[in-house]
C-alpha atoms as a PDB file:
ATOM      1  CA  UNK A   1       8.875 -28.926 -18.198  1.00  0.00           C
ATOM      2  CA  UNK A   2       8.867 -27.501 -15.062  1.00  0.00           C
ATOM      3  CA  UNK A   3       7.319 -29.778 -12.261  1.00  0.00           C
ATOM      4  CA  UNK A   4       5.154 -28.702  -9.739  1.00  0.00           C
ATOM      5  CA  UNK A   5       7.713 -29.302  -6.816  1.00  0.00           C
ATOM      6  CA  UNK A   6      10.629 -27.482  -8.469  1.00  0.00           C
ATOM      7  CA  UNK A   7       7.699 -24.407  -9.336  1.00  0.00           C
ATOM      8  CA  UNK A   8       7.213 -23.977  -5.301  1.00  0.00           C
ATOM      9  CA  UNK A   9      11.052 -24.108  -4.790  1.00  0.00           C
ATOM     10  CA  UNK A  10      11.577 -21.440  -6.903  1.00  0.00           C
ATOM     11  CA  UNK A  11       8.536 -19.410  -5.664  1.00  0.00           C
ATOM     12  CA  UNK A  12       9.732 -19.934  -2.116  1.00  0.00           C
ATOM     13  CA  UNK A  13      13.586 -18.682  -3.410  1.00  0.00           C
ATOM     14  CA  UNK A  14      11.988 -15.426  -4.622  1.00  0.00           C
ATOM     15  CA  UNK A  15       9.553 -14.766  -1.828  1.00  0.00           C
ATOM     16  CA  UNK A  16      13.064 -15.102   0.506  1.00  0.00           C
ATOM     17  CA  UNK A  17      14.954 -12.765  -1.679  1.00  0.00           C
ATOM     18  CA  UNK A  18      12.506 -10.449  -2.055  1.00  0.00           C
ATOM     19  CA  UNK A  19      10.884 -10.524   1.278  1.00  0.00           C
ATOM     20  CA  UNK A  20      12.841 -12.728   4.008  1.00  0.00           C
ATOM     21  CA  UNK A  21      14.877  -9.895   4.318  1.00  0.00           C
ATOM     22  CA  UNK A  22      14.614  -6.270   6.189  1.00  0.00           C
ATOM     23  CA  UNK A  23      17.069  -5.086   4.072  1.00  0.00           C
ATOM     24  CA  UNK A  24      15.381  -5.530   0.936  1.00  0.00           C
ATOM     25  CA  UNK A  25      11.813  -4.600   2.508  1.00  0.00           C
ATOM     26  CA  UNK A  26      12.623  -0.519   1.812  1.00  0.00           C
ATOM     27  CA  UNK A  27      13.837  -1.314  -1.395  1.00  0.00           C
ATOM     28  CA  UNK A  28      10.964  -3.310  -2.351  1.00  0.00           C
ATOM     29  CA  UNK A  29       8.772  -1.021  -1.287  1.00  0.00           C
ATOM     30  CA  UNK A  30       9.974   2.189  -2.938  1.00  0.00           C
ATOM     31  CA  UNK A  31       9.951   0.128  -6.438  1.00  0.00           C
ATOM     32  CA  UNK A  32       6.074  -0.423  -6.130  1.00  0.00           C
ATOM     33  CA  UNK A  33       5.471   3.528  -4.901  1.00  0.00           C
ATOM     34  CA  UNK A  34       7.925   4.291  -8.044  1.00  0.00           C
ATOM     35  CA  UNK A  35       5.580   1.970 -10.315  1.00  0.00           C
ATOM     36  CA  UNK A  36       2.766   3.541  -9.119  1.00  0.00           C
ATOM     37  CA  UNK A  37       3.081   7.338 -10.532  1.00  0.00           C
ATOM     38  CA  UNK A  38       0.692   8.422  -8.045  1.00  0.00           C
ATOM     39  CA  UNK A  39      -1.963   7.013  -5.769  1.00  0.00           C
ATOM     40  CA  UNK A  40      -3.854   3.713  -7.420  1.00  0.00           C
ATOM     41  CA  UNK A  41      -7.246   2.373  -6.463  1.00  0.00           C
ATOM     42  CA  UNK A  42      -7.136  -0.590  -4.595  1.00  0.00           C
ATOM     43  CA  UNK A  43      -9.844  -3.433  -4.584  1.00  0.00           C
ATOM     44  CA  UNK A  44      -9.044  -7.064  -2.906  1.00  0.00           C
ATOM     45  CA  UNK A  45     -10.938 -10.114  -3.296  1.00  0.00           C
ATOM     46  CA  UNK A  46     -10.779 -13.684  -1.474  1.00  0.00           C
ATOM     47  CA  UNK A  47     -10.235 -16.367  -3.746  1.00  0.00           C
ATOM     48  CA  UNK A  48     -10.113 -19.521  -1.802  1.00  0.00           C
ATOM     49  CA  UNK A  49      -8.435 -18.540   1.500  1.00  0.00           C
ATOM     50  CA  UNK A  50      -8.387 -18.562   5.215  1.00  0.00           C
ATOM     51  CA  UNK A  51      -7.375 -14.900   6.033  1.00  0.00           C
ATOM     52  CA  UNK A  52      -4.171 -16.264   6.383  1.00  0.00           C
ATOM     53  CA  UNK A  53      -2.503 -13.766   3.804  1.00  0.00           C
ATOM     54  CA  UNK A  54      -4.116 -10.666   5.070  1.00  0.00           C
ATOM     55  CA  UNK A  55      -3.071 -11.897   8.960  1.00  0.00           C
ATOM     56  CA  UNK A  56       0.522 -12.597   7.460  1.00  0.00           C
ATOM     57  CA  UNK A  57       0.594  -8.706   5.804  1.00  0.00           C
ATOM     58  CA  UNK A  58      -0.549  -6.922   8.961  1.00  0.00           C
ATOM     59  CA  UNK A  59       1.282  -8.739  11.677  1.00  0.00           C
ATOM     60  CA  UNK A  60       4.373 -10.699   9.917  1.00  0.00           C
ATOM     61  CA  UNK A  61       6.553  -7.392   8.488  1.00  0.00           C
ATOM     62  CA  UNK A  62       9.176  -5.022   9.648  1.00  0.00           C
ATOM     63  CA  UNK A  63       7.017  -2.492   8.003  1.00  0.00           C
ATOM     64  CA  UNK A  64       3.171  -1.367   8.903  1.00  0.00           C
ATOM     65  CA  UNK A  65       1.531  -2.879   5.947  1.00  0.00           C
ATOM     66  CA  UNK A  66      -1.267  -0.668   5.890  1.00  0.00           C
ATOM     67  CA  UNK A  67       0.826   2.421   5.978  1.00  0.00           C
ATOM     68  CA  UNK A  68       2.531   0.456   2.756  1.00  0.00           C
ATOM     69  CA  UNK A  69      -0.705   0.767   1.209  1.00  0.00           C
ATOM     70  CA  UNK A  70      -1.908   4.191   1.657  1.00  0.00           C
ATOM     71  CA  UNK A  71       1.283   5.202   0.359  1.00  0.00           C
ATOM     72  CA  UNK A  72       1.067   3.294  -2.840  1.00  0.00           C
ATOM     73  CA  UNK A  73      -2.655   3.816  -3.365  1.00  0.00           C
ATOM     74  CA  UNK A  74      -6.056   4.074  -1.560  1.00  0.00           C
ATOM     75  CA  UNK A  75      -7.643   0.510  -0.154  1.00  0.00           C
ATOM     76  CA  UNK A  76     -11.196   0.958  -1.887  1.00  0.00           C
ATOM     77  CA  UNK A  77     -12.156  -2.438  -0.433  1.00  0.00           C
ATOM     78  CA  UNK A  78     -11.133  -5.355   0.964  1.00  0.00           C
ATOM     79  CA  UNK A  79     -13.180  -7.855   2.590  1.00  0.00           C
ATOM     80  CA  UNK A  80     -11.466  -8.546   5.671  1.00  0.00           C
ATOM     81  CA  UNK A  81     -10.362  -4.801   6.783  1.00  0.00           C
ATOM     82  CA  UNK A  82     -13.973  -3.530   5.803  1.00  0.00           C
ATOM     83  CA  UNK A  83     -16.809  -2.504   8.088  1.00  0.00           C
ATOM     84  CA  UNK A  84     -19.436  -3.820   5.105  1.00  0.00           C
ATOM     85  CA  UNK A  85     -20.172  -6.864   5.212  1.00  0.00           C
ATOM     86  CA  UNK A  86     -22.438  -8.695   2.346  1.00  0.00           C
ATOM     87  CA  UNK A  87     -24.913  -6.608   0.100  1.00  0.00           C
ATOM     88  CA  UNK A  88     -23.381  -3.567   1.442  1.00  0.00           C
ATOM     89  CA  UNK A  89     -19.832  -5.092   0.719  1.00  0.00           C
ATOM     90  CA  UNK A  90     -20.282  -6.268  -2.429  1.00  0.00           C
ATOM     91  CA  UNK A  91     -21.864  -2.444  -3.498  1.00  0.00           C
ATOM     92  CA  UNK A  92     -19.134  -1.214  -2.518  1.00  0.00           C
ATOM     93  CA  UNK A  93     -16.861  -3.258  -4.514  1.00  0.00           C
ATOM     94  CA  UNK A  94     -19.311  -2.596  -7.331  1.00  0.00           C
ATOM     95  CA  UNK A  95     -19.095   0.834  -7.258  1.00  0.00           C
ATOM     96  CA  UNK A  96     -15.037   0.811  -7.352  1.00  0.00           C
ATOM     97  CA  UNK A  97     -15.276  -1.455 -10.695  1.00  0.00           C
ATOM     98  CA  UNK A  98     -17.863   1.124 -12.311  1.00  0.00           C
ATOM     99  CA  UNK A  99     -15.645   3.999 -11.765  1.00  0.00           C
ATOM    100  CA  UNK A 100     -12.821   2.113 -13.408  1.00  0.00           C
ATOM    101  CA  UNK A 101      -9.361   2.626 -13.088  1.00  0.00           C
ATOM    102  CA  UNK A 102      -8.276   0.286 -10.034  1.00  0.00           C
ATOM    103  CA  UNK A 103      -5.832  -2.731  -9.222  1.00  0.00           C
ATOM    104  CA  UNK A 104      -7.256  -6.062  -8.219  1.00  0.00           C
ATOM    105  CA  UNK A 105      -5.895  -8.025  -6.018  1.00  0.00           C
ATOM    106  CA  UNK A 106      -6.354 -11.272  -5.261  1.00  0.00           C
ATOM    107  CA  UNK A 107      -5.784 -12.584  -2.146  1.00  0.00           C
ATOM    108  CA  UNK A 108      -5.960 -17.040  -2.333  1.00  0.00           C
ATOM    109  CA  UNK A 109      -5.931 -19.501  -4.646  1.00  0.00           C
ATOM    110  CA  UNK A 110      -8.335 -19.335  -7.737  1.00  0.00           C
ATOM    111  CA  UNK A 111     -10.653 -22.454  -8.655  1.00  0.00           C
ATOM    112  CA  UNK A 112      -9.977 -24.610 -11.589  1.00  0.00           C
ATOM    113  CA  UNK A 113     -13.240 -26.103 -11.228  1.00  0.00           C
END
């Protein structure tokens, strides 16, 4: 069984092969345009976070993360980058699940409890 402490190694390993590197951060990001056949809906939701990730994506590449994402699909609504806040937020976020056909991200760790 895997232990906790050798899970983290390996998830460290692949986050520094995948992105630690400029050289791979083109490649990477062509696979995910080439997964997406066309533009996807995005939708993000905080789990249990800080910000941390979204501060990390916007400030910590060799590529503008947000011109990443309109080329792989169109942000629908995330809860940090939005101008709704609350009620109007969480309409929002409503609406994008009733139309269907969207990827949800989620940005934080997710409760066991």
């Amino acid at each position: 069984m895997l232990t906790r402490r050798a899970f983290l190694k390996k998830c460290r390993d692949i986050s520094v092969l995948l992105c630690g590197s400029s050289l791979l951060s083109q490649t990477v990001a062509e696979g995910f345009m080439t997964l997406a056949h066309g533009r996807l809906n995005l939708a993000f939701i905080f789990g249990q976070n800080c910000m941390g990730c979204t501060t990390s994506m916007l400030y910590g590449n060799d590529f503008d993360a947000l011109d990443f994402l309109d080329h792989f699909g169109r942000l629908e609504s995330h809860p940090g980058l939005s101008f709704s806040q609350g009620d109007s937020y969480l309409q929002q976020l409503e609406r994008v699940v009733e139309r269907g056909d969207f990827l949800l991200i989620v940005e934080g760790s997710i409760p066991s409890r």
